[in-house]
C-alpha atoms as a PDB file:
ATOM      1  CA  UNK A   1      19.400 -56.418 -28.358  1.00  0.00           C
ATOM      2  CA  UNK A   2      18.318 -53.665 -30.929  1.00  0.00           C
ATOM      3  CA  UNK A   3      14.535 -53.914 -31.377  1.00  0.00           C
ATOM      4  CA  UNK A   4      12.385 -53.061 -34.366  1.00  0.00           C
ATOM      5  CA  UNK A   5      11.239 -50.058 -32.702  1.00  0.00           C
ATOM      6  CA  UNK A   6      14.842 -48.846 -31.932  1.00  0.00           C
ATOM      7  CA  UNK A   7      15.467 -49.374 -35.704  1.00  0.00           C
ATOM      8  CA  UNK A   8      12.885 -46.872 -36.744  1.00  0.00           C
ATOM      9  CA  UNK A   9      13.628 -44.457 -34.180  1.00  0.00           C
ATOM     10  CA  UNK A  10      16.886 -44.532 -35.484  1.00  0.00           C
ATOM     11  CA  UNK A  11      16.295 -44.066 -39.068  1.00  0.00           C
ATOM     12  CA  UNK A  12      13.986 -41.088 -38.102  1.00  0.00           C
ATOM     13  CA  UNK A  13      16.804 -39.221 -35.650  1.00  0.00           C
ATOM     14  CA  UNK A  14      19.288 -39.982 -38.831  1.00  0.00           C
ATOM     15  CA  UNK A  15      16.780 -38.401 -41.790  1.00  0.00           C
ATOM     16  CA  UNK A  16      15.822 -35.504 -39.183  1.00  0.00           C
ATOM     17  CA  UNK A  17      19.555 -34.436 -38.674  1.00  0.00           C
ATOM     18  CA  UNK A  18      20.211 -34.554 -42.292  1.00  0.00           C
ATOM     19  CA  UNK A  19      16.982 -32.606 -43.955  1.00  0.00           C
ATOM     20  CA  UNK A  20      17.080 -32.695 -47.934  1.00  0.00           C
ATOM     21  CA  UNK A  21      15.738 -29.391 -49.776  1.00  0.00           C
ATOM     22  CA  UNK A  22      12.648 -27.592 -48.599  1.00  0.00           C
ATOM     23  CA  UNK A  23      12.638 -25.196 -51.585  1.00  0.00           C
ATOM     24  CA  UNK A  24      12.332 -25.385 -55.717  1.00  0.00           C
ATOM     25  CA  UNK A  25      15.307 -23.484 -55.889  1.00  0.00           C
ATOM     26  CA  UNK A  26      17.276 -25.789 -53.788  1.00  0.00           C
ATOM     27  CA  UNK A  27      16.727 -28.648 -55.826  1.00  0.00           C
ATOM     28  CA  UNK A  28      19.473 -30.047 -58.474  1.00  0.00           C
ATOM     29  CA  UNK A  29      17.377 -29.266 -62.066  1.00  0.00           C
ATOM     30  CA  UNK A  30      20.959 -30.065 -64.108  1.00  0.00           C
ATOM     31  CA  UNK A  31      19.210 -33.259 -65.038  1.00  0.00           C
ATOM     32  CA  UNK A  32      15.665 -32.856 -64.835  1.00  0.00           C
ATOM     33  CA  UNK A  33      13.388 -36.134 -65.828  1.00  0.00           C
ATOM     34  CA  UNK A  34      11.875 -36.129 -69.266  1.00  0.00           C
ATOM     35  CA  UNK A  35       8.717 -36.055 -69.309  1.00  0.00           C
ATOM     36  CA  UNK A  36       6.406 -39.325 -69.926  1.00  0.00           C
ATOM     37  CA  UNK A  37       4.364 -39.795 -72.574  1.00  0.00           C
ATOM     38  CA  UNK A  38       0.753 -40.823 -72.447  1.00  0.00           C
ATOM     39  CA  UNK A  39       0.632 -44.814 -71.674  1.00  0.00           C
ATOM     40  CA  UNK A  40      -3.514 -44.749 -72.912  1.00  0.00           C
ATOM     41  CA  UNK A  41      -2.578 -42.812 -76.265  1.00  0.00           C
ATOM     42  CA  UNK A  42      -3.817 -44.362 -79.343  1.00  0.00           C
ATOM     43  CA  UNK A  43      -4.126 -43.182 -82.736  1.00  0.00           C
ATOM     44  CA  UNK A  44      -6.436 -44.008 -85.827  1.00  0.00           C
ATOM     45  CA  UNK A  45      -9.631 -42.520 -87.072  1.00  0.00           C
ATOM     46  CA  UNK A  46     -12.942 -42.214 -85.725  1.00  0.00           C
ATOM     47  CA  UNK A  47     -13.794 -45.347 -85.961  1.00  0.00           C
ATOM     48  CA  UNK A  48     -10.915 -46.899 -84.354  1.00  0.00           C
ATOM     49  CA  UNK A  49     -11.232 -44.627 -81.632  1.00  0.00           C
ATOM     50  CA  UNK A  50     -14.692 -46.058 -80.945  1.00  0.00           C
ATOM     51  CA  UNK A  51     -13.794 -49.318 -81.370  1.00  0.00           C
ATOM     52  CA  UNK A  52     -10.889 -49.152 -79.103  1.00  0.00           C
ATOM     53  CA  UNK A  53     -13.412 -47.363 -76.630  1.00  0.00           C
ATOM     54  CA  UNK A  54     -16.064 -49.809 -76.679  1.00  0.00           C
ATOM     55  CA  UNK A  55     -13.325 -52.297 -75.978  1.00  0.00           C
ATOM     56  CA  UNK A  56     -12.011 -50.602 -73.264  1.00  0.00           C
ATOM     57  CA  UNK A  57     -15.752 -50.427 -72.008  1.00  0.00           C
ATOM     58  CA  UNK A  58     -16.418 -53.940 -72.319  1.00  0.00           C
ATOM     59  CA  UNK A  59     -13.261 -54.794 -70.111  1.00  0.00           C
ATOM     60  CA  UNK A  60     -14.204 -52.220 -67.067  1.00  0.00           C
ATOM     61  CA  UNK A  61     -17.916 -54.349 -67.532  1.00  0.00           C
ATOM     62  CA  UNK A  62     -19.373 -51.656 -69.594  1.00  0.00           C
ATOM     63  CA  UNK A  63     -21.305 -52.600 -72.814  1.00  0.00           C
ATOM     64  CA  UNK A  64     -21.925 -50.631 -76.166  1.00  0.00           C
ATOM     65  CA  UNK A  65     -22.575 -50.546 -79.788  1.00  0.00           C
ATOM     66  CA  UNK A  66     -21.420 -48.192 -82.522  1.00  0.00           C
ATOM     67  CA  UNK A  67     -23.708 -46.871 -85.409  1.00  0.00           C
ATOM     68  CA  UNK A  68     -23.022 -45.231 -88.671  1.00  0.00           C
ATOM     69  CA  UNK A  69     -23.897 -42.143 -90.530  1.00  0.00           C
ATOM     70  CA  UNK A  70     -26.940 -43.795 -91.986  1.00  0.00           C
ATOM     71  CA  UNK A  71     -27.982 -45.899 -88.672  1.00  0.00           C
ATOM     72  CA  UNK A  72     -30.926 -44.319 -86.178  1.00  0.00           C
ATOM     73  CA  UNK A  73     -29.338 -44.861 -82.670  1.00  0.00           C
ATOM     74  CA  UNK A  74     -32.673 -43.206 -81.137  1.00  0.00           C
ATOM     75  CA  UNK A  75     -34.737 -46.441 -82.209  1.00  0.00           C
ATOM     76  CA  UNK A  76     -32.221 -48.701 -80.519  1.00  0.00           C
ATOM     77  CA  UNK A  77     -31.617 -46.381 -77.439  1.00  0.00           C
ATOM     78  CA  UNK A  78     -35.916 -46.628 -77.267  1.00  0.00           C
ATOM     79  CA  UNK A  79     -35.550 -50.298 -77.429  1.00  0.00           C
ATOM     80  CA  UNK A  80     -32.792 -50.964 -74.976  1.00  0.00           C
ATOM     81  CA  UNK A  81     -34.876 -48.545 -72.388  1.00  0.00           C
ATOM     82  CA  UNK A  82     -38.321 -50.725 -72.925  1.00  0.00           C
ATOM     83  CA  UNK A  83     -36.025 -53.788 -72.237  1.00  0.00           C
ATOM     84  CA  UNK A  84     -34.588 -52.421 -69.293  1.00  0.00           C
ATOM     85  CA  UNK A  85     -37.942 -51.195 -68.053  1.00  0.00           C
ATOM     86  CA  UNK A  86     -39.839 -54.364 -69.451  1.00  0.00           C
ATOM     87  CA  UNK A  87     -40.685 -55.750 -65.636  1.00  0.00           C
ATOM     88  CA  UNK A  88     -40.648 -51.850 -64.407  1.00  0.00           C
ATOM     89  CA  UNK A  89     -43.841 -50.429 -62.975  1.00  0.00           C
ATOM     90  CA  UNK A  90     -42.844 -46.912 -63.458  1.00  0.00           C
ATOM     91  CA  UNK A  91     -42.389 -46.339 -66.937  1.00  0.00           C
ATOM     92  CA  UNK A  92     -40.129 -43.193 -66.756  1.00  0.00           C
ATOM     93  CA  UNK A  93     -36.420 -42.651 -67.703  1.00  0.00           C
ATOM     94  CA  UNK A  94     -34.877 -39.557 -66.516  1.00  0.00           C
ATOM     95  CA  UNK A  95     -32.799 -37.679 -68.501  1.00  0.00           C
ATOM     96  CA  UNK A  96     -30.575 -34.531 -69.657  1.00  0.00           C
ATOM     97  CA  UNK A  97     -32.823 -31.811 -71.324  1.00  0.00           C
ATOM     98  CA  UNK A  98     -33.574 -32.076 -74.974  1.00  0.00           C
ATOM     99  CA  UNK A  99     -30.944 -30.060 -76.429  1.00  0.00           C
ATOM    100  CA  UNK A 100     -28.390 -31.815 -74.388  1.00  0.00           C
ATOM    101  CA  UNK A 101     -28.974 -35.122 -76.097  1.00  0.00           C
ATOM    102  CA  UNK A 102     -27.266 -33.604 -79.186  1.00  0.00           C
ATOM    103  CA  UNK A 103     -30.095 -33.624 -81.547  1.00  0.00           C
ATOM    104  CA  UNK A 104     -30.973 -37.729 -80.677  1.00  0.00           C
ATOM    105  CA  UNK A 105     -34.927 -37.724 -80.434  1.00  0.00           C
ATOM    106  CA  UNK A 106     -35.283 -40.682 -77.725  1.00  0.00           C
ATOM    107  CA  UNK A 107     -38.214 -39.064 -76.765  1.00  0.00           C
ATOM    108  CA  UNK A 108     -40.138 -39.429 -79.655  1.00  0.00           C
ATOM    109  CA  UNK A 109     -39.005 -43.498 -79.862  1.00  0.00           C
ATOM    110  CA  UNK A 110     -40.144 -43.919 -76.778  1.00  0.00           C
ATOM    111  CA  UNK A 111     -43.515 -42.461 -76.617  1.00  0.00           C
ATOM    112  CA  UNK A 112     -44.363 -45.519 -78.978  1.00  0.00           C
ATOM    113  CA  UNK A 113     -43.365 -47.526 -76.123  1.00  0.00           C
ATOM    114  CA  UNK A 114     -45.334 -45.705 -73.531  1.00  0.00           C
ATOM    115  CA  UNK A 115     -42.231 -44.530 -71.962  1.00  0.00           C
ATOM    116  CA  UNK A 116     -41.783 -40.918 -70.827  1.00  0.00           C
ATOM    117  CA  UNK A 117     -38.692 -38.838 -70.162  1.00  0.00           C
ATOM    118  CA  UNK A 118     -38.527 -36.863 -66.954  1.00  0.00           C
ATOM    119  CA  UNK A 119     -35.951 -33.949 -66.754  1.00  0.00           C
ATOM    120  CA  UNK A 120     -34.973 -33.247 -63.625  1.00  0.00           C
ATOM    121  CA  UNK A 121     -34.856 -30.092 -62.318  1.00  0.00           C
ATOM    122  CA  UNK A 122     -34.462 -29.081 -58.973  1.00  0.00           C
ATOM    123  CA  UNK A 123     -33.327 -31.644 -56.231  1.00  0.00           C
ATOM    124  CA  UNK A 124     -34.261 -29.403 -52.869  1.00  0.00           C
ATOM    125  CA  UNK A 125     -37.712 -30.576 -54.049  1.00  0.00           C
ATOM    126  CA  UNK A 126     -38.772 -33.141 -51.689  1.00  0.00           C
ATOM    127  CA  UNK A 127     -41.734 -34.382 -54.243  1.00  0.00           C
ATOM    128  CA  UNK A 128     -39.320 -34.641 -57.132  1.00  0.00           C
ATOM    129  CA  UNK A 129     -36.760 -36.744 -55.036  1.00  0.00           C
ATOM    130  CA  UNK A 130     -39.118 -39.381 -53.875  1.00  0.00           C
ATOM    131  CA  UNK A 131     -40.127 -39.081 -58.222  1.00  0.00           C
ATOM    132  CA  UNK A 132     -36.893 -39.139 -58.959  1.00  0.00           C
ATOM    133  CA  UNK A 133     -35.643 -42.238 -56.379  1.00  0.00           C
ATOM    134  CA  UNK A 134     -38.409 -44.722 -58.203  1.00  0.00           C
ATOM    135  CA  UNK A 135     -36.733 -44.140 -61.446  1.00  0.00           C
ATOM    136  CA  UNK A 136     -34.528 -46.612 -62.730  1.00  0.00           C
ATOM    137  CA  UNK A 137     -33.169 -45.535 -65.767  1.00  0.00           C
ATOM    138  CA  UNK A 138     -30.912 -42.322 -66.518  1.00  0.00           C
ATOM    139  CA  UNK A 139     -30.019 -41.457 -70.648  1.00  0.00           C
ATOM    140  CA  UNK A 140     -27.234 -38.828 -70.641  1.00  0.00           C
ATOM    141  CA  UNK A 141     -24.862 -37.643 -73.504  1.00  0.00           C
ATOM    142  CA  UNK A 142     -21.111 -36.952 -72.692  1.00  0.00           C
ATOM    143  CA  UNK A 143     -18.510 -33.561 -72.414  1.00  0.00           C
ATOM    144  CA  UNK A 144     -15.922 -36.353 -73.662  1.00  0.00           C
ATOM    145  CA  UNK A 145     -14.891 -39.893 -74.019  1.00  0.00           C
ATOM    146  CA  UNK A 146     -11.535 -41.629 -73.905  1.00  0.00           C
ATOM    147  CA  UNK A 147     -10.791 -44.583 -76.128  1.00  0.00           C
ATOM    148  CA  UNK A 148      -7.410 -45.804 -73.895  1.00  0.00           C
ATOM    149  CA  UNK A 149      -9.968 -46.623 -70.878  1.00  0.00           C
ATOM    150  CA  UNK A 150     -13.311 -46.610 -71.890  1.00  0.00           C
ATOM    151  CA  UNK A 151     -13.998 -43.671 -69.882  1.00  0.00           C
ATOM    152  CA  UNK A 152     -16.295 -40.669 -70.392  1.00  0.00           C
ATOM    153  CA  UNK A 153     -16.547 -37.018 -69.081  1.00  0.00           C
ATOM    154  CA  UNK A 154     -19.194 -35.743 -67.948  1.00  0.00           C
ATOM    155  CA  UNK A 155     -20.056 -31.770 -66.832  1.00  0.00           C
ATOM    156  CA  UNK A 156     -22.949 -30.526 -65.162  1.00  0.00           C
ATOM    157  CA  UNK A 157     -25.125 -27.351 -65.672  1.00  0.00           C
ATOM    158  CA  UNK A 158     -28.304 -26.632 -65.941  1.00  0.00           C
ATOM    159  CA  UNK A 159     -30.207 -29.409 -68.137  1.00  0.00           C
ATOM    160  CA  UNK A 160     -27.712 -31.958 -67.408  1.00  0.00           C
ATOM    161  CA  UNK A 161     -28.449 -33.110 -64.373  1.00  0.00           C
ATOM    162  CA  UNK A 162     -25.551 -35.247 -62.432  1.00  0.00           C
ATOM    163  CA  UNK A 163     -28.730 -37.344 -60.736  1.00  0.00           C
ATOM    164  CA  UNK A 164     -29.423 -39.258 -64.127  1.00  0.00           C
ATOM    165  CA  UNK A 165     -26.089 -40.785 -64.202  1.00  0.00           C
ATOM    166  CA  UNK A 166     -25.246 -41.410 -60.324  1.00  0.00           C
ATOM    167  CA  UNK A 167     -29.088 -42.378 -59.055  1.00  0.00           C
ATOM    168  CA  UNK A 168     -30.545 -45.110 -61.648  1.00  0.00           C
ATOM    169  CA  UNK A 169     -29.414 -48.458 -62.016  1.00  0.00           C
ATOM    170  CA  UNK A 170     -29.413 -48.322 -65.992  1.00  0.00           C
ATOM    171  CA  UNK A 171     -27.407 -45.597 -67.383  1.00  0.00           C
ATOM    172  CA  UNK A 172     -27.752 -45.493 -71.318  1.00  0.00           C
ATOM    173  CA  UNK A 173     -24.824 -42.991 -72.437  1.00  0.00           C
ATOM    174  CA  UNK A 174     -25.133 -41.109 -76.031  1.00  0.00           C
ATOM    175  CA  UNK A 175     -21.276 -40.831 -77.297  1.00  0.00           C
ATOM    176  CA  UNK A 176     -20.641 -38.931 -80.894  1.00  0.00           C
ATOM    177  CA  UNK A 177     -17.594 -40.087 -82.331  1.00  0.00           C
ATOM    178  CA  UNK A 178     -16.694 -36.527 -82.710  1.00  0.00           C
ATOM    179  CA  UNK A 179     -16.151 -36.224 -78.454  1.00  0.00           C
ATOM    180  CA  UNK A 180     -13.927 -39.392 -78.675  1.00  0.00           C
ATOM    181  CA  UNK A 181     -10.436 -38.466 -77.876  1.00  0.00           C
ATOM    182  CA  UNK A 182      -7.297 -40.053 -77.813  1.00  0.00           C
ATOM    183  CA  UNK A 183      -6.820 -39.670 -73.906  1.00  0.00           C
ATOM    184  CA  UNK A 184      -7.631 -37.156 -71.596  1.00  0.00           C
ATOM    185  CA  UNK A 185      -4.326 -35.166 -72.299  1.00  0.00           C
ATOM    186  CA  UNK A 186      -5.570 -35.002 -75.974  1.00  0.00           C
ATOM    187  CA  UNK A 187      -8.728 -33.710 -74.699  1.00  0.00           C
ATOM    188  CA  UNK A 188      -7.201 -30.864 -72.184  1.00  0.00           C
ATOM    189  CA  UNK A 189      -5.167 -29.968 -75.719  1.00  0.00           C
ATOM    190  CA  UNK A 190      -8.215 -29.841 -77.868  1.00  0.00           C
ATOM    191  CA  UNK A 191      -9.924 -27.383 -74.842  1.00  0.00           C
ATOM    192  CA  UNK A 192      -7.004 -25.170 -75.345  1.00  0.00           C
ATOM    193  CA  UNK A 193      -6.731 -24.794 -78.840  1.00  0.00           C
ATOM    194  CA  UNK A 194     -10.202 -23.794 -78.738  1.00  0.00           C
ATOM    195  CA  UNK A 195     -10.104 -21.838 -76.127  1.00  0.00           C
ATOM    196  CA  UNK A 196     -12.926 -23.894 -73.849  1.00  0.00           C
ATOM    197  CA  UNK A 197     -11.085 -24.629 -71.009  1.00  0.00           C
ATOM    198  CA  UNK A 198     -12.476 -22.345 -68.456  1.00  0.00           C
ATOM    199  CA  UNK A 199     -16.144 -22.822 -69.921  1.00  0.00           C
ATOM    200  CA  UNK A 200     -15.480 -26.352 -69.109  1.00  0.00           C
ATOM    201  CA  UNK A 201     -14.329 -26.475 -65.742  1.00  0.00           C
ATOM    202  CA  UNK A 202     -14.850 -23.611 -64.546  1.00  0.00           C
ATOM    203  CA  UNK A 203     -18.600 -22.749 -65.375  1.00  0.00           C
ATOM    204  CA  UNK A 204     -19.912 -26.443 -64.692  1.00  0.00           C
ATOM    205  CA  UNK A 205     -20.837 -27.266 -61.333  1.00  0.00           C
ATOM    206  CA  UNK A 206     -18.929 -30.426 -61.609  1.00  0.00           C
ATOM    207  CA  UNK A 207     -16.929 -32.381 -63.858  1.00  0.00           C
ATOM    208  CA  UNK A 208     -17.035 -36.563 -63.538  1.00  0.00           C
ATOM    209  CA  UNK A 209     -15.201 -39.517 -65.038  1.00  0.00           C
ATOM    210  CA  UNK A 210     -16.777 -42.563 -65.221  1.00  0.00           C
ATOM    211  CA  UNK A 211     -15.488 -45.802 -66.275  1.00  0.00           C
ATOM    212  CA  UNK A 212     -18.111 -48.617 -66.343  1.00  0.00           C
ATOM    213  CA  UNK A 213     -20.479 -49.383 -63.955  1.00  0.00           C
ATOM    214  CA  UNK A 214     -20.106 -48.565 -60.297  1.00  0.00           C
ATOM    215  CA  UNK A 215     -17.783 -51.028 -58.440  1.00  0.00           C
ATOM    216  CA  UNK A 216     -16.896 -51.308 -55.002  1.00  0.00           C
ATOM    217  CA  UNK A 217     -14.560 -54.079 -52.800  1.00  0.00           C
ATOM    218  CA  UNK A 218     -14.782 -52.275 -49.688  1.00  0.00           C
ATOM    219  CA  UNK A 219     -16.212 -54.760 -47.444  1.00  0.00           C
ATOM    220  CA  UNK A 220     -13.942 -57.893 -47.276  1.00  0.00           C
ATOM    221  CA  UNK A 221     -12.547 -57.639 -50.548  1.00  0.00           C
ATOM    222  CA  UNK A 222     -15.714 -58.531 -52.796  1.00  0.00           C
ATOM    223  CA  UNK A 223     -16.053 -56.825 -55.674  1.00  0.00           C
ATOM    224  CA  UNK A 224     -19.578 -55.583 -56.106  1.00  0.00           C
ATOM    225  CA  UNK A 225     -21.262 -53.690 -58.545  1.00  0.00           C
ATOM    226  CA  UNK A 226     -24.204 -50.765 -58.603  1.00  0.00           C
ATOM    227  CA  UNK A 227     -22.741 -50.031 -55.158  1.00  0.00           C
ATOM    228  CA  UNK A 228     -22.015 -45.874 -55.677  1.00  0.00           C
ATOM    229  CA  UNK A 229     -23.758 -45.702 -58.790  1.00  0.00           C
ATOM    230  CA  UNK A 230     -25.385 -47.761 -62.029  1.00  0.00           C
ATOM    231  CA  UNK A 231     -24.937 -51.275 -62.296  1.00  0.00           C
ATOM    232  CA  UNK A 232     -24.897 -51.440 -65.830  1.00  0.00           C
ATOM    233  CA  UNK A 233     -23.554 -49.010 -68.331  1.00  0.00           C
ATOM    234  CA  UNK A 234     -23.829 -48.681 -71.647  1.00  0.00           C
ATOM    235  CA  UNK A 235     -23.043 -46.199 -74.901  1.00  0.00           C
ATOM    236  CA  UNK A 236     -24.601 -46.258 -77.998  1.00  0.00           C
ATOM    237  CA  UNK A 237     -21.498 -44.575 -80.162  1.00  0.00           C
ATOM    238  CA  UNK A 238     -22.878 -43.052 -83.481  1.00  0.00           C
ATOM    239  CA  UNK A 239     -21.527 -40.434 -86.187  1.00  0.00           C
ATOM    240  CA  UNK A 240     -22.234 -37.238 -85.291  1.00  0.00           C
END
């Protein structure tokens, strides 16, 4: 009686006797596939973009809002930080530098609320880590964002720290509408036509894509949340 094991140990004597191509150039290429297109492009203008982001968000358990030319999205970034750190005894966001924040003054908001901004800087510190760990709230702009997943880009130098966006459990994101692309592959395109891909990938220390908050169903299946990172996203989109 032919077992399951014989079966297999058939199949594999059979496929090792008759190899298939090891090479490029061995390969058939009369009828190569065509390529696919992009299954997360949309179109529209900025504003559908952010919309369709913000949607996207809001399904991977993200949440946002979008502002207009006129709007000030530093008030309502100020308030959404003092309600986040309303039962908080530490009253201390971190966040990218200043000039990273693309010319949003949160800081100045804040102060009102007697919340500070720390800006971390180096991480071999021990006394800034144990600072740092206490803080539960990270603000941080983006490199990109993609309105067919909700997803942003983030790259890391000096001044953007990657620890305010993986260590707090609130991460308040600052997206203008003008780094809301398409998809990624409309992204990559707009890096080459400007000739930034290399200062992009190369010269960061890392490059991230995050879509909503952290999530994790590694142990028995159940989804949990703020796992890996943040347990609650959210983007304050805005003209600019």
């Amino acid at each position: 009686m032919t077992t399951s094991r014989d079966h297999i140990l058939s199949r594999l004597r059979t496929g090792l006797h008759t190899p298939g191509p090891l090479f490029r150039d061995q390969i058939d290429h009369t009828d190569p596939p065509a390529s696919p297109s992009p299954v997360t492009g949309i179109g529209g203008t900025d504003h559908d973009l952010s919309e369709e982001f913000l949607t996207q968000l809001r399904k991977a358990g993200g949440d946002g809002v979008i502002f207009g030319k006129n709007d000030d999205p530093a008030n309502h970034a100020a308030d959404i930080i003092a309600q986040w750190l309303q039962d908080q005894k530490e009253r201390t966001a971190m966040s990218w530098d200043r000039n990273a924040l693309y010319g949003i003054d949160i800081e100045t908001a804040l102060h009102s609320k007697n919340i500070e901004l720390a800006f971390p800087k180096d991480l071999h510190d021990s006394e800034e880590r144990q600072f740092l760990e206490k803080l539960t709230v990270g603000v941080t702009g983006v490199t990109a964002a993609f309105a067919g997943t909700g997803t942003v880009a983030l790259t890391f130098e000096p001044g953007r720290s990657r620890s305010a966006s993986l260590l707090p459990l609130y991460h308040l994101i600052l997206v203008p509408t003008s780094r809301i692309f398409s998809n990624a592959e409309s992204w990559i395109a707009e890096l080459n036509r400007t000739d930034s891909l290399k200062n992009t990938f190369v010269d960061s220390s890392q490059v991230i894509f995050i879509t909503g908050p952290s999530k994790s169903a590694d142990i028995e299946l159940n989804l949990t949340t703020g796992v890996h990172g943040p347990k609650i996203v959210y983007s304050i989109v805005y003209e600019g």
